[in-house]
C-alpha atoms as a PDB file:
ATOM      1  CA  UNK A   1       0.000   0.000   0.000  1.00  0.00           C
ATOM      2  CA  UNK A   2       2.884   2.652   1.105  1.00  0.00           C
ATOM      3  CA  UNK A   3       4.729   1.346  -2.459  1.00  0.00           C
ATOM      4  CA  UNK A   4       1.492   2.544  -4.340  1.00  0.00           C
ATOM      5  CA  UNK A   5       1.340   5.899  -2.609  1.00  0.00           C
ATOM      6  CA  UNK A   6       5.172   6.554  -3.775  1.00  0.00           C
ATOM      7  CA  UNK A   7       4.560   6.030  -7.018  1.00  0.00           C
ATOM      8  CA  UNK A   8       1.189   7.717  -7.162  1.00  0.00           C
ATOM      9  CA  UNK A   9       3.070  11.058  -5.532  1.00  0.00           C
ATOM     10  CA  UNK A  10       5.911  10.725  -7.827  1.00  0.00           C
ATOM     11  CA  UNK A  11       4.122  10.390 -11.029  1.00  0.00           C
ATOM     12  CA  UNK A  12       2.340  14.212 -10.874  1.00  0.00           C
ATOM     13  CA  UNK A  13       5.733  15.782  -9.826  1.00  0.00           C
ATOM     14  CA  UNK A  14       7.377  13.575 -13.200  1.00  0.00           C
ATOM     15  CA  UNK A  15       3.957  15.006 -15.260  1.00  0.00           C
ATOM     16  CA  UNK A  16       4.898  18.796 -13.703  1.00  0.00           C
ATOM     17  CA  UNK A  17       8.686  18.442 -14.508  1.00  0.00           C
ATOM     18  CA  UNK A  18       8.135  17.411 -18.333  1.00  0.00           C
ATOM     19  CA  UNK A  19       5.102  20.330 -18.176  1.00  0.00           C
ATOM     20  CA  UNK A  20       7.475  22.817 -17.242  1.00  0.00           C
ATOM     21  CA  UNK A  21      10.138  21.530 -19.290  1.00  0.00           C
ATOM     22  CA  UNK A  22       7.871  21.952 -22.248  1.00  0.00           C
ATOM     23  CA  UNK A  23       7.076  25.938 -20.978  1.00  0.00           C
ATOM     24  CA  UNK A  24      10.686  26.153 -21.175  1.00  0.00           C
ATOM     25  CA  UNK A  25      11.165  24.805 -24.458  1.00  0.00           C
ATOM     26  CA  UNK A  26       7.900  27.373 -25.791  1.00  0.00           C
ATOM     27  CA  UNK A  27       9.695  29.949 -24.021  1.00  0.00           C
ATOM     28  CA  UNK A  28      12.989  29.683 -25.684  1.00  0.00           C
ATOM     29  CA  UNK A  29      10.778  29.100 -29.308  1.00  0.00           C
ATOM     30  CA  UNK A  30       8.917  32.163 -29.298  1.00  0.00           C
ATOM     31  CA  UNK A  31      12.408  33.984 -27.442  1.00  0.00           C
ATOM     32  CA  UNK A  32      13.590  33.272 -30.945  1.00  0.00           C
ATOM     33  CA  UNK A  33      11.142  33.817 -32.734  1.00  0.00           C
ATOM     34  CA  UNK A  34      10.818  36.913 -31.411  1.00  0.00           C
ATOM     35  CA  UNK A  35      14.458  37.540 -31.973  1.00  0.00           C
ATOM     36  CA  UNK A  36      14.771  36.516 -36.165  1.00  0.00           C
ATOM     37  CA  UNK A  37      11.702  38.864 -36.612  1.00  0.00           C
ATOM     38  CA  UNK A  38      13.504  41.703 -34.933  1.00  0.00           C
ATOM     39  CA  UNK A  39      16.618  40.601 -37.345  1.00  0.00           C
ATOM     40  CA  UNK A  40      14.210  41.144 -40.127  1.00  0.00           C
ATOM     41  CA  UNK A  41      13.975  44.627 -38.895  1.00  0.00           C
ATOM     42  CA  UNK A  42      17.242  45.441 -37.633  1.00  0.00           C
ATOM     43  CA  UNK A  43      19.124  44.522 -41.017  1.00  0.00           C
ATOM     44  CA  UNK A  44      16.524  46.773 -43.050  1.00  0.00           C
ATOM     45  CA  UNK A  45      15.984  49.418 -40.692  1.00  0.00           C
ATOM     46  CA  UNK A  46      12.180  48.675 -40.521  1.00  0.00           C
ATOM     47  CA  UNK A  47       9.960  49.076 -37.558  1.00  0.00           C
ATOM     48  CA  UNK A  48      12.056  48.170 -34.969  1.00  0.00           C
ATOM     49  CA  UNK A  49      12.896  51.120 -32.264  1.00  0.00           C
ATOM     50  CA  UNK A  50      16.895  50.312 -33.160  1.00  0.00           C
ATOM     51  CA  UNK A  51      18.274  49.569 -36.541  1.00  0.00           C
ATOM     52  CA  UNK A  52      21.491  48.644 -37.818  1.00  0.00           C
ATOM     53  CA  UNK A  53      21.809  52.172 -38.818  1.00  0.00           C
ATOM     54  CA  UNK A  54      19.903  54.326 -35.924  1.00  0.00           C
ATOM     55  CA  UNK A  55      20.868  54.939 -32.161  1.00  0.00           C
ATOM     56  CA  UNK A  56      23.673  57.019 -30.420  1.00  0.00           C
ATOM     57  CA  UNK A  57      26.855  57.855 -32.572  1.00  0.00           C
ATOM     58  CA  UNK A  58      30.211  56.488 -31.275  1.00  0.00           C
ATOM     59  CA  UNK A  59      33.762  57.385 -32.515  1.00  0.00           C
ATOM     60  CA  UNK A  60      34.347  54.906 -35.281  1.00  0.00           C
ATOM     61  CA  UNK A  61      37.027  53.302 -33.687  1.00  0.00           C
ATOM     62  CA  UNK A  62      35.100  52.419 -30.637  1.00  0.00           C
ATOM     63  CA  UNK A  63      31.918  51.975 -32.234  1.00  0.00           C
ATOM     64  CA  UNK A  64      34.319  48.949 -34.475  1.00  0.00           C
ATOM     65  CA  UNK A  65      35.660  47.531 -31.238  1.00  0.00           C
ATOM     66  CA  UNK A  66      32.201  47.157 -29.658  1.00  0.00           C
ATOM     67  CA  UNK A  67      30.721  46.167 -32.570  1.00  0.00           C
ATOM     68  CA  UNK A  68      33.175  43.308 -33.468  1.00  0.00           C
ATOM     69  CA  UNK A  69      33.500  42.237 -29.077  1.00  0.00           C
ATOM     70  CA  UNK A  70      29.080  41.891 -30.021  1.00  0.00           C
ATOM     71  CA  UNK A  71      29.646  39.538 -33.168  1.00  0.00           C
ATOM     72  CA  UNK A  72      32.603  37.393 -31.872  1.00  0.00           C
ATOM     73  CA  UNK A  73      30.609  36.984 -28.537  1.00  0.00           C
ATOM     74  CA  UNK A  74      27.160  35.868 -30.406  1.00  0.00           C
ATOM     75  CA  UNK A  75      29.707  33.609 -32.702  1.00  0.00           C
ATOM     76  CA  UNK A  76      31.745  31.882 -29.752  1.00  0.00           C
ATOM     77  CA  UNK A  77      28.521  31.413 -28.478  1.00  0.00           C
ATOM     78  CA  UNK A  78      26.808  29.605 -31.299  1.00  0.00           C
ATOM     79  CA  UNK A  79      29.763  27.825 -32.394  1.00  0.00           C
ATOM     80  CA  UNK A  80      30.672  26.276 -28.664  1.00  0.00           C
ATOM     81  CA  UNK A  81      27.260  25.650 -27.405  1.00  0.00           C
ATOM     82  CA  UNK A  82      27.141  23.475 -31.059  1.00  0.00           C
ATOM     83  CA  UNK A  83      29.938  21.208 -30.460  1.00  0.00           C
ATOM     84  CA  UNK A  84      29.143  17.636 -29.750  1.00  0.00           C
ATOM     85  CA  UNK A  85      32.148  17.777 -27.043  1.00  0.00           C
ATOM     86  CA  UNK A  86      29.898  20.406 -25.214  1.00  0.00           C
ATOM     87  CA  UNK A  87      26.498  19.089 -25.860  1.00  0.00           C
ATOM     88  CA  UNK A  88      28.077  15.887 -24.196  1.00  0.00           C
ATOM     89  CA  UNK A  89      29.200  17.849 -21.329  1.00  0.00           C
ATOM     90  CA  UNK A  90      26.427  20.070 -20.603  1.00  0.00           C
ATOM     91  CA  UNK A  91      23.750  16.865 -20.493  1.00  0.00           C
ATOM     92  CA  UNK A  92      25.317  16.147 -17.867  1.00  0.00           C
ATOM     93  CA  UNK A  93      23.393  18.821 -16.417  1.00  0.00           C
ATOM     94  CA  UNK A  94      20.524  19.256 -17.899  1.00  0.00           C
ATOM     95  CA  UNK A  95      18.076  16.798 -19.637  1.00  0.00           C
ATOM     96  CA  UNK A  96      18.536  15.808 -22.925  1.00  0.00           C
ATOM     97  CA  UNK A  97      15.418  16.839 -24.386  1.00  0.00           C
ATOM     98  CA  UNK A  98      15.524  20.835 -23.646  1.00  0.00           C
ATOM     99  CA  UNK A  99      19.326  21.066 -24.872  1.00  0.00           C
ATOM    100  CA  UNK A 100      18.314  22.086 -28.015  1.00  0.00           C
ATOM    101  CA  UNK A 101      15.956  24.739 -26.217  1.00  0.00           C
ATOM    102  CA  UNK A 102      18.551  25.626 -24.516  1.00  0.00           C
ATOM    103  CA  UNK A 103      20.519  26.556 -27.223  1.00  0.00           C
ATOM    104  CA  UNK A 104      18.565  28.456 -28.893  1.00  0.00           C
ATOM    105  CA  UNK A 105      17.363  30.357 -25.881  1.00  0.00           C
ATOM    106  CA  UNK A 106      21.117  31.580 -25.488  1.00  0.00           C
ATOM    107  CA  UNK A 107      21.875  31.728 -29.098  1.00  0.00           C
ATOM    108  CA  UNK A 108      18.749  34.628 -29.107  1.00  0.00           C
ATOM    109  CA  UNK A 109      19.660  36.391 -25.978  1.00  0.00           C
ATOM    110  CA  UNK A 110      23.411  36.928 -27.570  1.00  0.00           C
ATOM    111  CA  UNK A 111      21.552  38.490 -30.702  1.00  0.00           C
ATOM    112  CA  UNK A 112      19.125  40.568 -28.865  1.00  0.00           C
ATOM    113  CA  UNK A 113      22.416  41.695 -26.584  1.00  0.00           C
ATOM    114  CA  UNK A 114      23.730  42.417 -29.947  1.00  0.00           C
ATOM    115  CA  UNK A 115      20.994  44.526 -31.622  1.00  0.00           C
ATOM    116  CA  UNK A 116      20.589  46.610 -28.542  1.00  0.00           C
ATOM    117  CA  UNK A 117      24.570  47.686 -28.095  1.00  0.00           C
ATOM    118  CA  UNK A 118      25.239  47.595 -31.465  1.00  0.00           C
ATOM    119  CA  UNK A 119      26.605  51.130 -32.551  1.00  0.00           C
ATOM    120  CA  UNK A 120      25.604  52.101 -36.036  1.00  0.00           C
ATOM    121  CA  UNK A 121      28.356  53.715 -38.595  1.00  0.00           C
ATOM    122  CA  UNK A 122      26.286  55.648 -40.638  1.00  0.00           C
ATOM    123  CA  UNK A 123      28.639  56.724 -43.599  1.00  0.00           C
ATOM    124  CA  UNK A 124      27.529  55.613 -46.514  1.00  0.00           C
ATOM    125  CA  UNK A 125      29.099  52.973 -49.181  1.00  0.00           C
ATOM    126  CA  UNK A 126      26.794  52.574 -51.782  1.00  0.00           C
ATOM    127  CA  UNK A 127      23.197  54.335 -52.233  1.00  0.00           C
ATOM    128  CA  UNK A 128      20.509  53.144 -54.954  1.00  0.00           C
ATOM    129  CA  UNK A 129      19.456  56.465 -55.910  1.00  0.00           C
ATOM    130  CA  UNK A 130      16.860  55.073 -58.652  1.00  0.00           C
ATOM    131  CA  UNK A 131      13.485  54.003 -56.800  1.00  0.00           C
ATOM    132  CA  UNK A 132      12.539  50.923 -59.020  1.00  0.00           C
ATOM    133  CA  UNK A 133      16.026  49.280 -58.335  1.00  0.00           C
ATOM    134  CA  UNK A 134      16.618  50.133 -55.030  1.00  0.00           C
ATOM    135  CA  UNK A 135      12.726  48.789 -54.629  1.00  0.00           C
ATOM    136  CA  UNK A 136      14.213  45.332 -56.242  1.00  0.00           C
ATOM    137  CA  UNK A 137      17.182  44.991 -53.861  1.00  0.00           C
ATOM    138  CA  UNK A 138      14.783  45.313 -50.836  1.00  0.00           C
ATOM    139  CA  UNK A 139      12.472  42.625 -52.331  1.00  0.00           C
ATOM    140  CA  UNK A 140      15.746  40.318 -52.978  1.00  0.00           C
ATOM    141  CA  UNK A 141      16.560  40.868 -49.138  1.00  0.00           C
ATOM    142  CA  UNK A 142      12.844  40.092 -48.165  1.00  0.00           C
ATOM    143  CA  UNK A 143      13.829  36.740 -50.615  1.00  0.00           C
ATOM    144  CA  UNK A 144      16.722  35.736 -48.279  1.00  0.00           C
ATOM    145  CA  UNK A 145      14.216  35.767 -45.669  1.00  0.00           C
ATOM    146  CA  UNK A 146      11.854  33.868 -47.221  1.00  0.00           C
ATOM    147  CA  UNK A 147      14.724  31.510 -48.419  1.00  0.00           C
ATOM    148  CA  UNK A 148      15.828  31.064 -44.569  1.00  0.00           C
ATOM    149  CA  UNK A 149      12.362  30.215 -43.003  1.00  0.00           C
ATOM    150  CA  UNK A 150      11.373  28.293 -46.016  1.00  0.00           C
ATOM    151  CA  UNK A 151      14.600  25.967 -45.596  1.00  0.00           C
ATOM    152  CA  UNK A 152      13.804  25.375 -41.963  1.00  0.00           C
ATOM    153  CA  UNK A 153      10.205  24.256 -42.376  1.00  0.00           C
ATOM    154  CA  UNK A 154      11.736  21.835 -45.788  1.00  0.00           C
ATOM    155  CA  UNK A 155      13.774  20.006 -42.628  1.00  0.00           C
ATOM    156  CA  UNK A 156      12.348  20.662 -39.713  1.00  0.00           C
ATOM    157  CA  UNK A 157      11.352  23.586 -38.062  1.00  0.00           C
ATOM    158  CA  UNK A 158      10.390  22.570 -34.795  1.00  0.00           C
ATOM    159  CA  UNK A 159      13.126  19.981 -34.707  1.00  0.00           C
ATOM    160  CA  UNK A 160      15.551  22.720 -35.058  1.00  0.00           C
ATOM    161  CA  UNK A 161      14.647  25.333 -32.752  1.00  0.00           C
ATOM    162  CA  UNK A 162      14.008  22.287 -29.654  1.00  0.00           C
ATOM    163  CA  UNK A 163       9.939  22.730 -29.498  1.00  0.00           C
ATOM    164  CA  UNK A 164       9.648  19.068 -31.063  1.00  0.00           C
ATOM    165  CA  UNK A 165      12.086  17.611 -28.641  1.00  0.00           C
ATOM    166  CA  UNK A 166      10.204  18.915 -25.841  1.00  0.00           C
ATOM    167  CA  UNK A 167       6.548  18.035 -26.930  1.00  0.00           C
ATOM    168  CA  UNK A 168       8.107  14.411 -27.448  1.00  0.00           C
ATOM    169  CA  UNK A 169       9.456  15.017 -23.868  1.00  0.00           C
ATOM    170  CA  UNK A 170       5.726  15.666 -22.543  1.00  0.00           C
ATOM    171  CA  UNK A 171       4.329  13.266 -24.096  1.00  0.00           C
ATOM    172  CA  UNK A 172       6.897  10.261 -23.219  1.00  0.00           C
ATOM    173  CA  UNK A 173       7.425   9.534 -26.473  1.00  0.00           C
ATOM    174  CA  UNK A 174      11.313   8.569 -27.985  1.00  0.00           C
ATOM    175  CA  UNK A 175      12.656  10.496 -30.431  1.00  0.00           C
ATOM    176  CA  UNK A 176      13.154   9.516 -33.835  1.00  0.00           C
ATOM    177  CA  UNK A 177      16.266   9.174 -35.168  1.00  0.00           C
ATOM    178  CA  UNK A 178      17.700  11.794 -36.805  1.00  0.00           C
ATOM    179  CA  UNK A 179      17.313  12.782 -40.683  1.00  0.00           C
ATOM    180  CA  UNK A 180      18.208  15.593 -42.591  1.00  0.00           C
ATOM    181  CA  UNK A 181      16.016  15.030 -45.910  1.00  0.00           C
ATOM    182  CA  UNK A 182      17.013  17.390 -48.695  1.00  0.00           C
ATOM    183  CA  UNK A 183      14.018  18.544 -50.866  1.00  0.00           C
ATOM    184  CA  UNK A 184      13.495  21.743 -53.334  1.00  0.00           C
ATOM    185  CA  UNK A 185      15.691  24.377 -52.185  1.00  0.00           C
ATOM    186  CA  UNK A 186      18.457  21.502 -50.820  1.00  0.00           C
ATOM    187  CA  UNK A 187      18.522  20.549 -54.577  1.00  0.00           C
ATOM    188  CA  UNK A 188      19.658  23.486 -55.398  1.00  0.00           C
ATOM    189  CA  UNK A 189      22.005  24.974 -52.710  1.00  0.00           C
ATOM    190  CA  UNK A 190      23.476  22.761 -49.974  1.00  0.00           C
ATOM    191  CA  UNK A 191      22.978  24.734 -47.384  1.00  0.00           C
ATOM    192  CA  UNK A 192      19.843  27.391 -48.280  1.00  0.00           C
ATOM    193  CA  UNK A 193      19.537  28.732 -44.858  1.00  0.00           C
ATOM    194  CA  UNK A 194      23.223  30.415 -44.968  1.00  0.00           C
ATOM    195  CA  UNK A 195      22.270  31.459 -48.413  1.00  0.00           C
ATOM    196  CA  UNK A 196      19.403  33.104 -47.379  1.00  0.00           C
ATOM    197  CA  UNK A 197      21.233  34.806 -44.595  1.00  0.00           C
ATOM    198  CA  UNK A 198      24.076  36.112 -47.289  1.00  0.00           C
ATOM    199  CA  UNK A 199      21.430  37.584 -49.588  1.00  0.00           C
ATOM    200  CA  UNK A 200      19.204  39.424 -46.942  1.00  0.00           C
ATOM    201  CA  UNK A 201      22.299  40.990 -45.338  1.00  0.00           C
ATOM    202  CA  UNK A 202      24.209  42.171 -48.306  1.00  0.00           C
ATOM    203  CA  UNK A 203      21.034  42.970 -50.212  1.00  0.00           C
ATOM    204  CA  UNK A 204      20.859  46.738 -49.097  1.00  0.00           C
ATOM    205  CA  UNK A 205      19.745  49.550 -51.551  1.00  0.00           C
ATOM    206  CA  UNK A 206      21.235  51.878 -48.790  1.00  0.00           C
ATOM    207  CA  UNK A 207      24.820  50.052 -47.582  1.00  0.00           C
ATOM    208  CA  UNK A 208      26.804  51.809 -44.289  1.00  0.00           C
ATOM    209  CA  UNK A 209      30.128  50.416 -42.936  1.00  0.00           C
ATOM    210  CA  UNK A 210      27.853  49.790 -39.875  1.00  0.00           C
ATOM    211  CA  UNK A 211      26.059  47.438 -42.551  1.00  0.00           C
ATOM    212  CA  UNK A 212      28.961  46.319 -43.876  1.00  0.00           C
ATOM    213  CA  UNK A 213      30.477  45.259 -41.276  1.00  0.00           C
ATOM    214  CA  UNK A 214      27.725  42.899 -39.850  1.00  0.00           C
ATOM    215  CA  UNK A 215      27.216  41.672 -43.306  1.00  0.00           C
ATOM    216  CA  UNK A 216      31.373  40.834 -43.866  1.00  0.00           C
ATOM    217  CA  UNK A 217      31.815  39.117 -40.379  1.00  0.00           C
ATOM    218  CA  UNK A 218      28.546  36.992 -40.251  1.00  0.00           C
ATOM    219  CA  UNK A 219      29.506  36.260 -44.180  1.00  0.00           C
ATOM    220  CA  UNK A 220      32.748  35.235 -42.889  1.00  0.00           C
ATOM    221  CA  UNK A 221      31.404  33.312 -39.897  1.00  0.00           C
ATOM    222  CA  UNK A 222      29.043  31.127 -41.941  1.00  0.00           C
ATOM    223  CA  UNK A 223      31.727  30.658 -44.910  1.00  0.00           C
ATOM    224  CA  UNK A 224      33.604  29.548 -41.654  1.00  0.00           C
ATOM    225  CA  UNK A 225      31.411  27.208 -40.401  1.00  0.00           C
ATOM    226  CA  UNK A 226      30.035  25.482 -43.587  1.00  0.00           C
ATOM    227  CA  UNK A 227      34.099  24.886 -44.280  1.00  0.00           C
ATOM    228  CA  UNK A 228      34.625  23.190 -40.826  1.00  0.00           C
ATOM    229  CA  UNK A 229      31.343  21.453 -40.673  1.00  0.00           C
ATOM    230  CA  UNK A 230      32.164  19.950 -44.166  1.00  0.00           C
ATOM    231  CA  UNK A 231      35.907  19.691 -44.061  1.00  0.00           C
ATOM    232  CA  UNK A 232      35.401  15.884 -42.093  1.00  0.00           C
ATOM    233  CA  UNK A 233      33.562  14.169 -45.461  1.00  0.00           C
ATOM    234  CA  UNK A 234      36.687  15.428 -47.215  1.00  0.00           C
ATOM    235  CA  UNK A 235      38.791  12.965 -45.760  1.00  0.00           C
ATOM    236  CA  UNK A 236      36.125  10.193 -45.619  1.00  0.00           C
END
């Protein structure tokens, strides 16, 4: 009888920890969420309160510094946090199924850190002055985005960002093992998503250095990253 009412009082506190493991996991979706649409309006100066472009002016040495300390934090981040050498390590504290949450919760709060220090460089490097093609280049940057959500919905979205992991996790379901199926775009373009990312930030009818410079490093970063990601196969 006492053996029953253990399990019966530990089953609602394992049904409350996978609950609020799944809150966590919405959380950290709609944190990012949250954070690529701000992107959206950060790159192209739309909407948003602060734009790549607007806020207080810093000597352009400093404004460099701080701006460069933002994207090499955000890219330590991402690129650490993605190792397998990590992941293995920090399961070791948390559960399995929110890592991925996890993730992606930091990954957003390092962009949002980002897009509320960064210091704009307003001088300009190129200007469309004709209104029908500068009109084009912001629809090709509105592509990229399309290109980039598109991709992740093609694999799968919700795998990606952690929510699936954590539904599975609520549910007490396994699982299942791990694809990467490569339809429409992947036929064309190994990896879509960084190609989406290249075109929406370089595709600017108005282009700073402020600009610029986001849209060389996290060129750089990704050119980076697909090299080291692929350079393995190379020697398979």
């Amino acid at each position: 009888m006492s053996e029953a009412r253990a399990i019966g009082s530990v089953m609602p506190t394992n049904r409350m920890l996978k609950f609020t493991a799944f809150l966590f996991g919405a959380v950290a979706y709609f944190t990012f969420l949250f954070t690529i649409l701000y992107a959206i309006g950060f790159v192209s100066d739309l909407v948003v309160p602060k734009a790549i472009d607007t806020g207080a002016n810093s000597p352009v040495l400093e404004a460099i510094a701080i701006n460069l300390a933002l994207l090499s934090l955000f890219a330590i981040q991402h690129s650490v946090m993605a190792r397998k050498g990590f992941k293995r390590w920090w399961t070791q504290f948390i559960p399995e199924p929110f890592e991925r949450s996890t993730y992606m919760l930091f990954a957003s709060l390092m962009l949002l850190l980002l897009f509320w220090q960064w210091r704009p460089i307003p001088t300009v490097v190129w200007q469309i002055e004709e209104p029908e093609m500068a009109a084009t280049i912001a629809i090709l940057s509105f592509i990229g985005w399309v290109v980039v959500f598109t991709s992740t919905f093609l694999v799968n979205h919700f795998e990606l960002f952690g929510l699936h992991q954590v539904t599975k996790h609520l549910t007490g379901r396994e699982m299942p093992p791990p694809t990467f199926p490569t339809p429409l775009l992947y036929n064309f373009a190994r990896h879509p998503i960084y190609l989406g990312f290249i075109i929406a930030f370089w595709a600017a009818p108005t282009m700073s250095v402020g600009h610029l410079l986001f849209a060389a490093v996290t060129t750089a970063y990704i050119l980076i990253g697909k090299f080291l990601d692929e350079r393995p196969r190379r020697h398979v």
